[in-house]
N, C-alpha and C. Protein backbone atom coordinates (compact mmCIF):
# COMPACT_ATOMS: atom_id res chain seq x y z
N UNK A 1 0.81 -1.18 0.00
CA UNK A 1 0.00 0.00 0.00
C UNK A 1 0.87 1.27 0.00
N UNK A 2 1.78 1.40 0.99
CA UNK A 2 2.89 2.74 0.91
C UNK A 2 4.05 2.72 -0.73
N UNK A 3 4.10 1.80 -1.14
CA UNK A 3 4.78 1.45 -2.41
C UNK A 3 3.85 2.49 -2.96
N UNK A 4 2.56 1.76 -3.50
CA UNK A 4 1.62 2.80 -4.24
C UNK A 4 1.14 3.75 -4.08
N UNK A 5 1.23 4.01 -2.66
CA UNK A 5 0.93 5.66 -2.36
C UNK A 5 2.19 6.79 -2.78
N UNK A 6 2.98 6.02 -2.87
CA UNK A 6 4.27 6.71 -3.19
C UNK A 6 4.16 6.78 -4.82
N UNK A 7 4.06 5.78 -5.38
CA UNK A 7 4.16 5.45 -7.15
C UNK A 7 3.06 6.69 -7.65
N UNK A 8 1.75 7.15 -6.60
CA UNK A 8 1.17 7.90 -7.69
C UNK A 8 1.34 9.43 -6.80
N UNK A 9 2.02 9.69 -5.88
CA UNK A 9 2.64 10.74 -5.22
C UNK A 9 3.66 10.94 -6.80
N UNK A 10 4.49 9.96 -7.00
CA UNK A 10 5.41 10.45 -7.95
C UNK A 10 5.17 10.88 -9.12
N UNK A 11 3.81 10.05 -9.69
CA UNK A 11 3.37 10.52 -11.05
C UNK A 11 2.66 11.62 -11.15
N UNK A 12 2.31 12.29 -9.52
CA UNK A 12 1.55 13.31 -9.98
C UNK A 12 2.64 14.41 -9.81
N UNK A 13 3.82 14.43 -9.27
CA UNK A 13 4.83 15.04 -9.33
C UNK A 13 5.30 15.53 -10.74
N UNK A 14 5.83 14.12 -11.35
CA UNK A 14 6.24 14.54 -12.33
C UNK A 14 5.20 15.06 -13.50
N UNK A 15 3.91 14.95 -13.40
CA UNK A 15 2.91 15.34 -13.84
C UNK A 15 2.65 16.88 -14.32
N UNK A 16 3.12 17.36 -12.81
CA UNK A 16 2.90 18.72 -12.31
C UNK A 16 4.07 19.89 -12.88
N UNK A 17 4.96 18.76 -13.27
CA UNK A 17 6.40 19.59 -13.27
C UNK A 17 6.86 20.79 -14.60
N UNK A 18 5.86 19.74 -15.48
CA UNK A 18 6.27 20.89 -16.49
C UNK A 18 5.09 22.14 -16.66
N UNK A 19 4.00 22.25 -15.57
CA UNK A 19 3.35 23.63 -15.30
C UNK A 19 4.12 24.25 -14.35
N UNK A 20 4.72 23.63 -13.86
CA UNK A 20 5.59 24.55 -12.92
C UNK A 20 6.98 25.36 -13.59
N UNK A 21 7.59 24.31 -14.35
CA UNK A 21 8.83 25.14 -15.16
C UNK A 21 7.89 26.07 -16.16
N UNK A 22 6.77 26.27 -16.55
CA UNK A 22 6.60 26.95 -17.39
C UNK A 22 6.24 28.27 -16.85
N UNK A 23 5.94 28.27 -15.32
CA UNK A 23 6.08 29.18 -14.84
C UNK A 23 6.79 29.90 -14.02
N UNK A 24 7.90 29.28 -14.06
CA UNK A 24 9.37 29.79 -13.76
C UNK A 24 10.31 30.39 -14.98
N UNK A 25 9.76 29.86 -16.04
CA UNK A 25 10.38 30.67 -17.26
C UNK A 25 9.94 31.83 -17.70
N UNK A 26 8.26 32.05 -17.16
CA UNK A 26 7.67 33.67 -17.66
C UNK A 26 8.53 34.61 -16.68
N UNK A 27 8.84 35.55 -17.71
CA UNK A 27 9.34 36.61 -16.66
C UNK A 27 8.04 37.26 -15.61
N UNK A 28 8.11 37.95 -14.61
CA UNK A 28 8.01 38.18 -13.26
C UNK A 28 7.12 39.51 -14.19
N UNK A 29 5.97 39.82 -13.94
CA UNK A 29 5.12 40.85 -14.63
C UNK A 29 5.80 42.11 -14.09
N UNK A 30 5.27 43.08 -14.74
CA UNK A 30 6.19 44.13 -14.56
C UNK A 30 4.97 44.81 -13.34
N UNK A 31 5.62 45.95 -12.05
CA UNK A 31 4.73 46.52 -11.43
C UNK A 31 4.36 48.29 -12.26
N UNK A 32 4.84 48.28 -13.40
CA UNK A 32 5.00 49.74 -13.87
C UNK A 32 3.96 49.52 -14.66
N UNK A 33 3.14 50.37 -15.36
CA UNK A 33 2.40 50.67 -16.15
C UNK A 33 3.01 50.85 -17.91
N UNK A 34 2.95 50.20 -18.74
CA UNK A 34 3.23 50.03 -20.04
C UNK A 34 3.72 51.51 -20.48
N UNK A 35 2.88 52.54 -20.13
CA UNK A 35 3.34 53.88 -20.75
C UNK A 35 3.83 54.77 -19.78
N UNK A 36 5.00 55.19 -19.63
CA UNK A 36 5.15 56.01 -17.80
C UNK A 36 4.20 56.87 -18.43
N UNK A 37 4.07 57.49 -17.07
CA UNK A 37 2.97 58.90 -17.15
C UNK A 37 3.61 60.31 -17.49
N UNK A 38 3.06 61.34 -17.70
CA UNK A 38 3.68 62.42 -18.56
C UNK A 38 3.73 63.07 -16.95
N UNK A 39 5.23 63.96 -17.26
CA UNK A 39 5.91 64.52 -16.28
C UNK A 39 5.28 65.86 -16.29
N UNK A 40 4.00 65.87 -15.46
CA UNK A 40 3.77 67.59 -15.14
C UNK A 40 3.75 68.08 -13.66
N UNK A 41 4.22 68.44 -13.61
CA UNK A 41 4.70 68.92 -11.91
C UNK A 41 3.57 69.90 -11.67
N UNK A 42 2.97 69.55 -10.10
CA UNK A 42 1.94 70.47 -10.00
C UNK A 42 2.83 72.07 -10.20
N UNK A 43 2.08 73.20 -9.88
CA UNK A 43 2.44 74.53 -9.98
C UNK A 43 2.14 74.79 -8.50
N UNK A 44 3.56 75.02 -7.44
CA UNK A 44 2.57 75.26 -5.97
C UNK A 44 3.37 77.07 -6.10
N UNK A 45 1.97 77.15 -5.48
CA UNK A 45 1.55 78.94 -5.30
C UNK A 45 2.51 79.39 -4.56
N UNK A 46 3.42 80.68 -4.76
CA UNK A 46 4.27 80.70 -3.41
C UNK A 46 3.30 81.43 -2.32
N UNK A 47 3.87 81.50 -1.25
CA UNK A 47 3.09 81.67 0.09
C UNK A 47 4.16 82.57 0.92
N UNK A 48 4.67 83.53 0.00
CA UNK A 48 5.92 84.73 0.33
C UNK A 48 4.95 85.85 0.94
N UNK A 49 4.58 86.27 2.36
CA UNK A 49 4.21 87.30 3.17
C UNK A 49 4.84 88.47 3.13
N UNK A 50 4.38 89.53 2.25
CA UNK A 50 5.26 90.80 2.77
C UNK A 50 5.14 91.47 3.99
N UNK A 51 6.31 91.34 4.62
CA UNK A 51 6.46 91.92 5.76
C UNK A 51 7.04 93.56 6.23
N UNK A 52 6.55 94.36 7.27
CA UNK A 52 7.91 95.24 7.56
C UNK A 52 7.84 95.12 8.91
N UNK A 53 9.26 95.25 9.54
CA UNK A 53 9.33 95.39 10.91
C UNK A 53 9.99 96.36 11.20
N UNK A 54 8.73 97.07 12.09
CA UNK A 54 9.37 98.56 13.02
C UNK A 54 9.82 97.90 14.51
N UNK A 55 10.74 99.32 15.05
CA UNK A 55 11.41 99.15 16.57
C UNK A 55 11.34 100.38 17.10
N UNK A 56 10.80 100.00 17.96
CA UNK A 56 11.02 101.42 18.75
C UNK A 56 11.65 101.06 20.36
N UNK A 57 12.43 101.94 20.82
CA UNK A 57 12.92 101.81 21.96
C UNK A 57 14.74 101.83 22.28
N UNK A 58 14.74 101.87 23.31
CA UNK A 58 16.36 102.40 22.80
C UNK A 58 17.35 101.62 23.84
N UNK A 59 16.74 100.17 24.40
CA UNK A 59 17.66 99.18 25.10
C UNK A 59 18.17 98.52 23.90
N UNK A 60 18.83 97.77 24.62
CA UNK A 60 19.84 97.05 23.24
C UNK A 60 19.40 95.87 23.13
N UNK A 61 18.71 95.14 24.46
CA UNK A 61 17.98 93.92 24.24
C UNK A 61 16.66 93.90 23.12
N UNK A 62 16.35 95.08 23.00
CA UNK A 62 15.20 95.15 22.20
C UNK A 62 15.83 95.35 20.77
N UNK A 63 16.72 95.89 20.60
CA UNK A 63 17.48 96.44 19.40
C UNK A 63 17.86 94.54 18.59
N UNK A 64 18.66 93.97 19.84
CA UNK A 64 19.15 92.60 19.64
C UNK A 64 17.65 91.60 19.12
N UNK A 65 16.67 91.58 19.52
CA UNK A 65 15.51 91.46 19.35
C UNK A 65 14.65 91.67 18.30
N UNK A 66 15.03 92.92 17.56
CA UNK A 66 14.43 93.10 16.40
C UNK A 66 15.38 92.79 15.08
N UNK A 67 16.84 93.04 15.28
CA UNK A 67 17.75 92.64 14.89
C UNK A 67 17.39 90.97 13.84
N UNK A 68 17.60 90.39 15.44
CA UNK A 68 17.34 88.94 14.63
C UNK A 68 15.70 88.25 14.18
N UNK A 69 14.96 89.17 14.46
CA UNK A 69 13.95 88.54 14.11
C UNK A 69 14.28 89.23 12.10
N UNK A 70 14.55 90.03 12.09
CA UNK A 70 14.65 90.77 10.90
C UNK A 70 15.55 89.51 9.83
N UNK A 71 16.89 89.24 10.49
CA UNK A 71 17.62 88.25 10.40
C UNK A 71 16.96 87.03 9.72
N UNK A 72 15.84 86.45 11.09
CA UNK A 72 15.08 85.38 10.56
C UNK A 72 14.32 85.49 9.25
N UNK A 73 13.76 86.42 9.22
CA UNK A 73 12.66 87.13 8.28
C UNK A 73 13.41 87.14 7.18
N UNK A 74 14.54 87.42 6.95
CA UNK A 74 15.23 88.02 5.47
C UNK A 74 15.90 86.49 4.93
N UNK A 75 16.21 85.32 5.95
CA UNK A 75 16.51 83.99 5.70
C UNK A 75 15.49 82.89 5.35
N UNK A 76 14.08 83.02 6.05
CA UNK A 76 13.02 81.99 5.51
C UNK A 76 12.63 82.86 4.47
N UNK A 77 12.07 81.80 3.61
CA UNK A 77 11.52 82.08 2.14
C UNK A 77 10.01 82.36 2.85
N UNK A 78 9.14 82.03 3.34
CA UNK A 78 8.09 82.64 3.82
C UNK A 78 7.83 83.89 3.60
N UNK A 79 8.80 85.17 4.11
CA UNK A 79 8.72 86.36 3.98
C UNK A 79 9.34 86.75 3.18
N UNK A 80 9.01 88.37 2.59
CA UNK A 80 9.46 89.40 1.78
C UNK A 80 9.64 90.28 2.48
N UNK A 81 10.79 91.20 2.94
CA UNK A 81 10.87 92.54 3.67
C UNK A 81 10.83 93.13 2.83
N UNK A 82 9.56 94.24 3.04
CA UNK A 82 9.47 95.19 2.04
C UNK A 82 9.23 96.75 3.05
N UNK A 83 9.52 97.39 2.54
CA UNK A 83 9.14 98.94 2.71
C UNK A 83 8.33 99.70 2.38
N UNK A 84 8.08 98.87 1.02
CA UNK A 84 7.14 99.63 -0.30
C UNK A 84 5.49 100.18 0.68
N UNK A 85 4.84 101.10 -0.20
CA UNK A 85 3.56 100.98 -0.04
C UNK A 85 2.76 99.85 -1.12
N UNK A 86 3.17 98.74 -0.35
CA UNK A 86 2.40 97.29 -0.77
C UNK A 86 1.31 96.91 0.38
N UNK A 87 -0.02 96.39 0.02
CA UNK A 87 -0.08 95.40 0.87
C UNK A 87 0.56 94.18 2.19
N UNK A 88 0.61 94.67 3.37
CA UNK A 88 1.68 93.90 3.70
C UNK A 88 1.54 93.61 5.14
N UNK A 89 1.99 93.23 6.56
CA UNK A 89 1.91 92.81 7.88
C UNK A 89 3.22 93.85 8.16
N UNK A 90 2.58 94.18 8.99
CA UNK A 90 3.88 95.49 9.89
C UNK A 90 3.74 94.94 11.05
N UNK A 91 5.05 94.17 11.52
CA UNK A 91 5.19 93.58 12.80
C UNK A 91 6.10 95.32 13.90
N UNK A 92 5.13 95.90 14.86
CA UNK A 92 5.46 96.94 15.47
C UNK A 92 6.42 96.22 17.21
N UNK A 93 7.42 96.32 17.38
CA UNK A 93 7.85 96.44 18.50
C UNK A 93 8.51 97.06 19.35
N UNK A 94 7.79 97.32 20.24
CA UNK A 94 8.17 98.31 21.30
C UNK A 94 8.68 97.48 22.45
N UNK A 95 10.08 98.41 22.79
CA UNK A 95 10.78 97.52 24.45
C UNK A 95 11.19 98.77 24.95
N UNK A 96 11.75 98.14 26.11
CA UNK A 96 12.57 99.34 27.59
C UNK A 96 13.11 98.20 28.05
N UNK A 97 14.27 98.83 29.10
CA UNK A 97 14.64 98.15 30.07
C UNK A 97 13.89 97.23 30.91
N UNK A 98 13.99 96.68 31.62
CA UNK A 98 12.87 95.76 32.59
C UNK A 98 13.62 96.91 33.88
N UNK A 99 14.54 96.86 34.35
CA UNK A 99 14.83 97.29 35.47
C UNK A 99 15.89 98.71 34.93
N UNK A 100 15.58 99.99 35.07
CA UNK A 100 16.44 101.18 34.74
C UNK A 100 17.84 100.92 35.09
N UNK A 101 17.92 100.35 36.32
CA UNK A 101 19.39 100.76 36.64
C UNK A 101 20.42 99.38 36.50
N UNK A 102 19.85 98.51 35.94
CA UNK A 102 20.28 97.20 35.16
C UNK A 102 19.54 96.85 34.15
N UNK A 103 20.25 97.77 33.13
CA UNK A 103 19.47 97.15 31.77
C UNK A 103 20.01 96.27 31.21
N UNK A 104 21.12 95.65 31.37
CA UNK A 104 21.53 94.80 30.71
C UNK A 104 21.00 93.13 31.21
N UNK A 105 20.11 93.24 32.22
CA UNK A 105 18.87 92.42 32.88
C UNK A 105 18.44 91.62 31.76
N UNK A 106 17.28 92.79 31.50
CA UNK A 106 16.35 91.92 30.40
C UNK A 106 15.10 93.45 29.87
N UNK A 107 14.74 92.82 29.10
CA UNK A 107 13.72 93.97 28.40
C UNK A 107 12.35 93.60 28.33
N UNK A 108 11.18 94.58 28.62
CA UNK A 108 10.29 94.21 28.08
C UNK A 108 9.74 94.44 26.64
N UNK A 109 9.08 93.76 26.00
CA UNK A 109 8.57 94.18 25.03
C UNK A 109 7.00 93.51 24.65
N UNK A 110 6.51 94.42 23.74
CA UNK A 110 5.13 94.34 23.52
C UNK A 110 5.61 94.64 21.97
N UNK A 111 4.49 93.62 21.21
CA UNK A 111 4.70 93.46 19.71
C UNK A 111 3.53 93.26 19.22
N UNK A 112 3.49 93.95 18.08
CA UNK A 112 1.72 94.32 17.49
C UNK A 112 1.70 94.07 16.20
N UNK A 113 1.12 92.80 15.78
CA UNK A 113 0.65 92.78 14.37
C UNK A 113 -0.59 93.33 13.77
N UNK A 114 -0.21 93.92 12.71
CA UNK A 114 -1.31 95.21 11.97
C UNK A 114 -1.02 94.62 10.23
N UNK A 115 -1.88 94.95 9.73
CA UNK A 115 -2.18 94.92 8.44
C UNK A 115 -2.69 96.30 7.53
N UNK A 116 -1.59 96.49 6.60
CA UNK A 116 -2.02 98.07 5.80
C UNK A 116 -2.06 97.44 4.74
N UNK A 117 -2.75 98.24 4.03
CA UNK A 117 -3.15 97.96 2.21
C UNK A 117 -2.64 99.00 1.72
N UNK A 118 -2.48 100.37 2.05
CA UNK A 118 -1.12 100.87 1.38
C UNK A 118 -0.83 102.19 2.54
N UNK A 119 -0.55 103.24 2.44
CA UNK A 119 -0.10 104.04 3.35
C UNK A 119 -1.50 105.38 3.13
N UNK A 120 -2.34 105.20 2.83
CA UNK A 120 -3.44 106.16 2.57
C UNK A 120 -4.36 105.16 3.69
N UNK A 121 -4.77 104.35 3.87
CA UNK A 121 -5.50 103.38 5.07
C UNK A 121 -5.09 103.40 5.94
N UNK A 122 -6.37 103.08 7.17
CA UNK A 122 -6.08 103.23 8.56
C UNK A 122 -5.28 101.20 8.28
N UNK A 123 -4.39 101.32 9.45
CA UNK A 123 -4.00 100.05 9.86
C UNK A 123 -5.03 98.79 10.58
N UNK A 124 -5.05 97.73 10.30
CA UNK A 124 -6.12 96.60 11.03
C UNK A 124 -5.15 95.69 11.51
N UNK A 125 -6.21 96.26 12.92
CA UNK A 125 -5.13 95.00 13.82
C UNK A 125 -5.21 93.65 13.86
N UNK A 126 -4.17 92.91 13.63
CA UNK A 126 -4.27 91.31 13.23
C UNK A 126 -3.90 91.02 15.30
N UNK A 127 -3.03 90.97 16.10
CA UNK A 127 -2.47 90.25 17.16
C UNK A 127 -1.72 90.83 17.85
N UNK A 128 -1.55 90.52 19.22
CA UNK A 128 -0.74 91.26 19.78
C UNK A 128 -0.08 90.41 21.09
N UNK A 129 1.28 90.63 21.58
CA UNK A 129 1.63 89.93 22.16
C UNK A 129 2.74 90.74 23.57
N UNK A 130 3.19 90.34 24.29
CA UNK A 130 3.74 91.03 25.04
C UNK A 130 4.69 89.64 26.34
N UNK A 131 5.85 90.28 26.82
CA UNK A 131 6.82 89.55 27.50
C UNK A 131 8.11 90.21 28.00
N UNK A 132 9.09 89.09 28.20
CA UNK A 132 10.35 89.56 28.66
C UNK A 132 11.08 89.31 27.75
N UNK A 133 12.39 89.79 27.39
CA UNK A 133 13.20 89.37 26.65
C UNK A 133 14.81 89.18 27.26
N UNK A 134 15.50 88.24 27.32
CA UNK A 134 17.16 88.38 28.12
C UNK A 134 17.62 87.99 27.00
N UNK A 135 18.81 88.07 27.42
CA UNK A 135 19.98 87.91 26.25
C UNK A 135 20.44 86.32 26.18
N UNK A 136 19.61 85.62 26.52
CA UNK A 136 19.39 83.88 26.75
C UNK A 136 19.10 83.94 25.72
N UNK A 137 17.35 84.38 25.53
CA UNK A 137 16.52 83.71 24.89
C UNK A 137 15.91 84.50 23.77
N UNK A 138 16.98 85.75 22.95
CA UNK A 138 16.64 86.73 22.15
C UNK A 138 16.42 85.70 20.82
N UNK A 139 17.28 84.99 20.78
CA UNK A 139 17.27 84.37 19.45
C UNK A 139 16.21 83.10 19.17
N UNK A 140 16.09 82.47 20.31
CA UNK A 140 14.67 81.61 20.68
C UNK A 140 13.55 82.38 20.30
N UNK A 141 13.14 83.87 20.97
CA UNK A 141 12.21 84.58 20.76
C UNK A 141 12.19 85.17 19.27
N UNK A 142 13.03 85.42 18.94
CA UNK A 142 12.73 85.84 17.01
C UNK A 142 12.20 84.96 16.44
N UNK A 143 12.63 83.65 16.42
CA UNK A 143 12.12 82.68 15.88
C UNK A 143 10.53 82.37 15.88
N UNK A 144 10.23 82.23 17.66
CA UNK A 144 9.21 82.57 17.89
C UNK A 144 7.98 83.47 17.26
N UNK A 145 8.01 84.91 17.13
CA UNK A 145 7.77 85.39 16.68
C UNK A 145 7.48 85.47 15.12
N UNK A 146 8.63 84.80 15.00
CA UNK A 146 8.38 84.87 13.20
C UNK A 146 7.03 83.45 12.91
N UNK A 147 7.11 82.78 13.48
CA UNK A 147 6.56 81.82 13.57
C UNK A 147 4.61 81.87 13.97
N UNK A 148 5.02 83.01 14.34
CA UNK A 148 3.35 83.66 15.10
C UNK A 148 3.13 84.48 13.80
N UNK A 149 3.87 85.13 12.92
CA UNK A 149 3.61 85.98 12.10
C UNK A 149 3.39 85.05 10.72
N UNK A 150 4.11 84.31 10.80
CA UNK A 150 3.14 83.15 10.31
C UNK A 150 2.05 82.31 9.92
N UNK A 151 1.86 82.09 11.34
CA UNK A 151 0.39 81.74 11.78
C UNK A 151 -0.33 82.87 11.49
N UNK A 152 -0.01 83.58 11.77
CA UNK A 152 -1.07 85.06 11.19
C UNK A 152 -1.59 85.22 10.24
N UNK A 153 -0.55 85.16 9.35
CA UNK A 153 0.26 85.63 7.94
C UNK A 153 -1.48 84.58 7.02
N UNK A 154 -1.36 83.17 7.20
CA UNK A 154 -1.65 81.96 7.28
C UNK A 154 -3.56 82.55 7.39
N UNK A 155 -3.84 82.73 8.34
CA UNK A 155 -4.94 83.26 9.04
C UNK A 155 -5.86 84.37 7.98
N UNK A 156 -5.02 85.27 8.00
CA UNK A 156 -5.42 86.44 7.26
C UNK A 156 -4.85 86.56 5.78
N UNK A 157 -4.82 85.44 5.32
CA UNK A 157 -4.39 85.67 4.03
C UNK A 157 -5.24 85.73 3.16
N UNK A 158 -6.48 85.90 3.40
CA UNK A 158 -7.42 86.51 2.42
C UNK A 158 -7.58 88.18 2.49
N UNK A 159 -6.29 88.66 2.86
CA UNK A 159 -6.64 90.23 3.11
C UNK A 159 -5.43 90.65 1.72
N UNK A 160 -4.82 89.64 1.47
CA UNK A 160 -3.62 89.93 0.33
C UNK A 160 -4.14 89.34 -1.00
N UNK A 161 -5.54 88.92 -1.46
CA UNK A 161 -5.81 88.31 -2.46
C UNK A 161 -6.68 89.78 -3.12
């Protein structure tokens, strides 16, 4: 009985064998599509904010402060520093000393985002923010900031269309 269970185990083996080489000889289907597809790259919109940033105040932490946010601003592609009478976000900041007779302490400042459509219009206020500033965390805080003007930027961007 195991003789013949084996004898037609074998014949169906060799039975089987030449559907099997015949499908070891087709090549492996391709996963690509017969025609590549035509190379059109979407068109993305740029999303460049014109900006200007005023300073007012006459500590140096605030100076250092507007400094690099300006810095940041003129390095991300996000923004445009402009001057022009364009459409645009006027980031306003005002600082002082925190303490008069140690200014080299820290500063306060208060920073006001506004929106003009050209220099004949009243200004619309978009945000406003207010804090400390030390000479730690000036460059943390630009960033910051630019990042809120951003979000703004983002927010109110149906006021630049």
């Amino acid at each position: 009985m195991k003789r013949l269970l084996c004898l037609v185990l074998i014949c169906i083996t060799f039975a089987a064998l030449p559907a099997f080489a015949e499908q070891a000889q087709q090549p492996a289907k391709s996963t690509q599509a017969a025609e590549p597809k035509a190379d059109t790259p979407a068109v993305i919109a740029s999303r460049t904010t014109p900006i200007f940033i005023e300073q007012k105040g006459a500590d140096n932490l605030g100076s250092m402060l507007a400094f690099e946010l300006k810095s940041v601003c003129n390095t991300s592609s996000l923004f445009k520093m402009t001057g022009d009478d364009v459409p645009k976000i006027t980031v306003m900041i005002n600082t002082m000393s925190e303490f008069a007779d140690r200014p080299k302490i820290g500063s306060v400042y208060s920073i006001v985002w506004v929106f003009s459509e050209n220099s004949n219009n009243l200004k619309y206020f978009l945000a406003q923010d207010t804090g400390i500033v030390t000479a730690d965390n000036v460059t943390m805080l630009a960033t910051s900031v630019a990042d809120k003007t951003d979000q703004i930027a983002l927010q109110y961007a149906y006021l630049f269309e």
